[in-house]
Protein backbone atom coordinates (compact mmCIF):
# COMPACT_ATOMS: atom_id res chain seq x y z
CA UNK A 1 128.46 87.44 112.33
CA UNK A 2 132.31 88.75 111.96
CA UNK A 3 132.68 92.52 112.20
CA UNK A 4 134.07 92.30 108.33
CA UNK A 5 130.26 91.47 107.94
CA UNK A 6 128.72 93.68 109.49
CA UNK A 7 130.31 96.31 108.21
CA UNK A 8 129.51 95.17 104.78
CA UNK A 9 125.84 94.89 105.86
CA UNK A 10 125.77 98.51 107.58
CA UNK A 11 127.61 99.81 103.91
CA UNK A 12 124.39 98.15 102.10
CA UNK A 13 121.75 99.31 103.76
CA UNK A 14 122.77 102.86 104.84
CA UNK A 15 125.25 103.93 102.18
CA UNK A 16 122.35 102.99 99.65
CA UNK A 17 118.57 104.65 98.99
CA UNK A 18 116.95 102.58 96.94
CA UNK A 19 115.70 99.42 96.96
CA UNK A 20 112.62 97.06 96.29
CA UNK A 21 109.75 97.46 98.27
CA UNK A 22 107.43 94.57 98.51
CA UNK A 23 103.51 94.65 99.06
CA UNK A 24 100.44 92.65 99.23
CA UNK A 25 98.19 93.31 96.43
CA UNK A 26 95.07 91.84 96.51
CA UNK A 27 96.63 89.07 98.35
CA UNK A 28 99.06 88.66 95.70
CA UNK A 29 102.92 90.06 96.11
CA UNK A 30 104.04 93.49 94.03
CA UNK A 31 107.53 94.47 94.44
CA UNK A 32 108.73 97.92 93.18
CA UNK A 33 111.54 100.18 93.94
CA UNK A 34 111.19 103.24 96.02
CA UNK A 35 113.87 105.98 98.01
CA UNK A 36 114.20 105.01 101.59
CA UNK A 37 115.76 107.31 104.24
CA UNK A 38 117.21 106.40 108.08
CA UNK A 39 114.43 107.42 110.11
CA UNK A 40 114.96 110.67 112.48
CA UNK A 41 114.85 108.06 115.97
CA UNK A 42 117.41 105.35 114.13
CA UNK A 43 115.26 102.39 114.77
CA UNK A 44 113.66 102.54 111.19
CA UNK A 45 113.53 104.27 107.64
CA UNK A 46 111.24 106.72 105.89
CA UNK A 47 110.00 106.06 102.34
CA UNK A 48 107.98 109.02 100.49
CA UNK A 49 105.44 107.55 98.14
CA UNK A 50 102.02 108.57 95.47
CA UNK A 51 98.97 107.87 96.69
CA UNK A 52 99.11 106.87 93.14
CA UNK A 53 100.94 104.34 93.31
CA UNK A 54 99.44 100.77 93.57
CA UNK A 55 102.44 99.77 96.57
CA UNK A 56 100.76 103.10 98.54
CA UNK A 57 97.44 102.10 98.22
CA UNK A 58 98.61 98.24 99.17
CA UNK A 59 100.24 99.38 102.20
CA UNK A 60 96.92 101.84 103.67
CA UNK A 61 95.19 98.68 102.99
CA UNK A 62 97.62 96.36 104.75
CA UNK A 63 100.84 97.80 106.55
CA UNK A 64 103.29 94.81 106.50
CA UNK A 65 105.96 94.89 103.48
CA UNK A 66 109.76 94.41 102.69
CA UNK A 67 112.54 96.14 101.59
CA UNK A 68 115.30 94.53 100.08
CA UNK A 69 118.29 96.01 99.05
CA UNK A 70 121.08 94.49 97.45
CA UNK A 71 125.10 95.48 95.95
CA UNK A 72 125.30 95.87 92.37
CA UNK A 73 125.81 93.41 90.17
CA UNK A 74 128.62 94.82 87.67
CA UNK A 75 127.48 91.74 85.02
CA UNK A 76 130.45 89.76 85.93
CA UNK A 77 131.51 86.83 88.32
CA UNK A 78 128.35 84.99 90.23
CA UNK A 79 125.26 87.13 91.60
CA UNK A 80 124.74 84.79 93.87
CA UNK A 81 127.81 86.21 96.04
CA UNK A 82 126.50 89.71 95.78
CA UNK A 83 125.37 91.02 99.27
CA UNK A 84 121.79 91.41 100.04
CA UNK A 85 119.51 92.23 102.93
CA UNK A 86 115.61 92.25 103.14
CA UNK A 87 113.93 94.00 105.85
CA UNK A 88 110.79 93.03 107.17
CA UNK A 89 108.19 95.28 108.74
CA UNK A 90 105.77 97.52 109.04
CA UNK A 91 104.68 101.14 107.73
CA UNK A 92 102.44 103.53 109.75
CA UNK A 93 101.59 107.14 108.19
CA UNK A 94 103.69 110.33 109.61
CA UNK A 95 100.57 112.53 109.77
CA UNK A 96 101.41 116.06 108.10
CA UNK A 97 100.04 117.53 111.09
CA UNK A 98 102.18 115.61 113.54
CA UNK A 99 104.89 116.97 115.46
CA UNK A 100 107.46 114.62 114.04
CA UNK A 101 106.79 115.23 110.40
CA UNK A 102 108.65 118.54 110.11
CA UNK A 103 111.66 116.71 111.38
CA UNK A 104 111.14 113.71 109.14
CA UNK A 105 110.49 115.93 106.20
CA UNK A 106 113.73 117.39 107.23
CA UNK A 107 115.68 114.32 107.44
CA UNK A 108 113.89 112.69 104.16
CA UNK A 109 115.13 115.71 102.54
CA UNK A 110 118.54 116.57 103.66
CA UNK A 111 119.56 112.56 102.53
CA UNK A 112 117.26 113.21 99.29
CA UNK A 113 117.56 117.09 98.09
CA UNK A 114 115.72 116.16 95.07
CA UNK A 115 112.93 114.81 96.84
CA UNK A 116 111.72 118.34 97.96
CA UNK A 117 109.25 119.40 95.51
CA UNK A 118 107.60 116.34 96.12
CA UNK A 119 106.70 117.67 99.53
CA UNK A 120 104.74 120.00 98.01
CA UNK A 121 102.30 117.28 96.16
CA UNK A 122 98.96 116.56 98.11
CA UNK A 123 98.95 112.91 96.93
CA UNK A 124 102.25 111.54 98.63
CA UNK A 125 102.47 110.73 102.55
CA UNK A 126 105.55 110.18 104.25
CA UNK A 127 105.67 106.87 105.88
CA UNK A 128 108.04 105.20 108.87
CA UNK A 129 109.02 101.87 108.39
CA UNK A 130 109.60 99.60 111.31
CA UNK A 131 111.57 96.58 110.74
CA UNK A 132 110.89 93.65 112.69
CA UNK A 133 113.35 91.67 111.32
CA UNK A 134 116.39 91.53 108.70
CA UNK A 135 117.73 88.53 106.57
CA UNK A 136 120.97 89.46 105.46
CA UNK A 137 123.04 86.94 102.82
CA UNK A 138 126.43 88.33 102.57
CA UNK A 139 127.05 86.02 100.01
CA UNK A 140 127.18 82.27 98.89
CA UNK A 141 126.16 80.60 101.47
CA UNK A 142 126.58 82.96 104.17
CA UNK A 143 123.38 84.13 105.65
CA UNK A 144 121.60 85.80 109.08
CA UNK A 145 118.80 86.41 110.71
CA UNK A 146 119.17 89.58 112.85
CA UNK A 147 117.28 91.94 114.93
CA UNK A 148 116.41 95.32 114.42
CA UNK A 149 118.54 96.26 117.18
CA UNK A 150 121.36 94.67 115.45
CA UNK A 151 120.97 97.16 112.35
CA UNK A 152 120.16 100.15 114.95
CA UNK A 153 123.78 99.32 116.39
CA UNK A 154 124.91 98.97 113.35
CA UNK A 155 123.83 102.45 112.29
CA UNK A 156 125.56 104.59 114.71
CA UNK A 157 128.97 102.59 113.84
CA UNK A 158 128.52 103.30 110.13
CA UNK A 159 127.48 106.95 111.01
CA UNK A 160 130.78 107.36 113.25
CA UNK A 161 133.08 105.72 110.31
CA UNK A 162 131.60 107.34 107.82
């Protein structure tokens, strides 16, 4: 992958917060859009979800899901160029009464100011996404399989150019 690339993939996934979070439900996919954070250790993300919510009740059930995120489509030329990336992984609770929740919490709402009264809501948990692995298309015919060391790398160079 050329450096051009990269940066293009680093730009989508960190200079973005939402995207589509897929689930097994019932053995049968749901995809639905939630806020996603860079985790506090750089190797993963944070999303802040409802118990609620069907995709939070899918993932205590069965921890594997997605997250794709893709560029905007501004309605003209071919979507099929537009940038995209799906991670694939894993979530695992940050218990409240951890030690690293207060600095997830932190981080989750530093990147997401809005996102603080919804600390304050018994029903939502605060989980850490691990990616396994990421597919990223950066357009027409133009696609990668990468590590999640890849994006970690990737990470600090966006964070120093940013």
């Amino acid at each position: 992958m050329e450096s051009t690339e990269e940066q293009r993939l680093a730009q989508l996934v960190f200079g973005n917060r939402w995207g589509a979070l897929a689930t097994a439900d019932r053995n049968r996919p749901l995809a639905s859009y939630v806020a996603y954070v860079a985790d506090v250790d750089g190797d993963g993300f944070m999303i802040h979800v409802s118990r609620l919510a069907r995709h939070t009740a899918n993932l205590l059930a069965n921890p594997q899901a997605s997250l794709t995120i893709s560029e905007a489509d501004s309605g003209e030329g071919d979507p099929q160029t537009l940038a995209r990336v799906t991670l694939q992984g894993s979530v695992t609770e940050i218990a409240r009464d951890s030690a690293a929740y207060g600095a997830s919490q932190a981080a989750y709402i530093k990147a997401l100011p809005d996102a603080q009264q919804l600390f304050g809501f018994a029903d939502f948990i605060l989980f850490r996404f691990t990616i396994e692995q990421v597919r990223f298309v950066a357009g027409f015919g133009k696609s990668f399989t990468l590590s999640s060391k890849t994006l970690q790398r990737l990470r600090g160079d966006y964070e120093i150019t940013s």
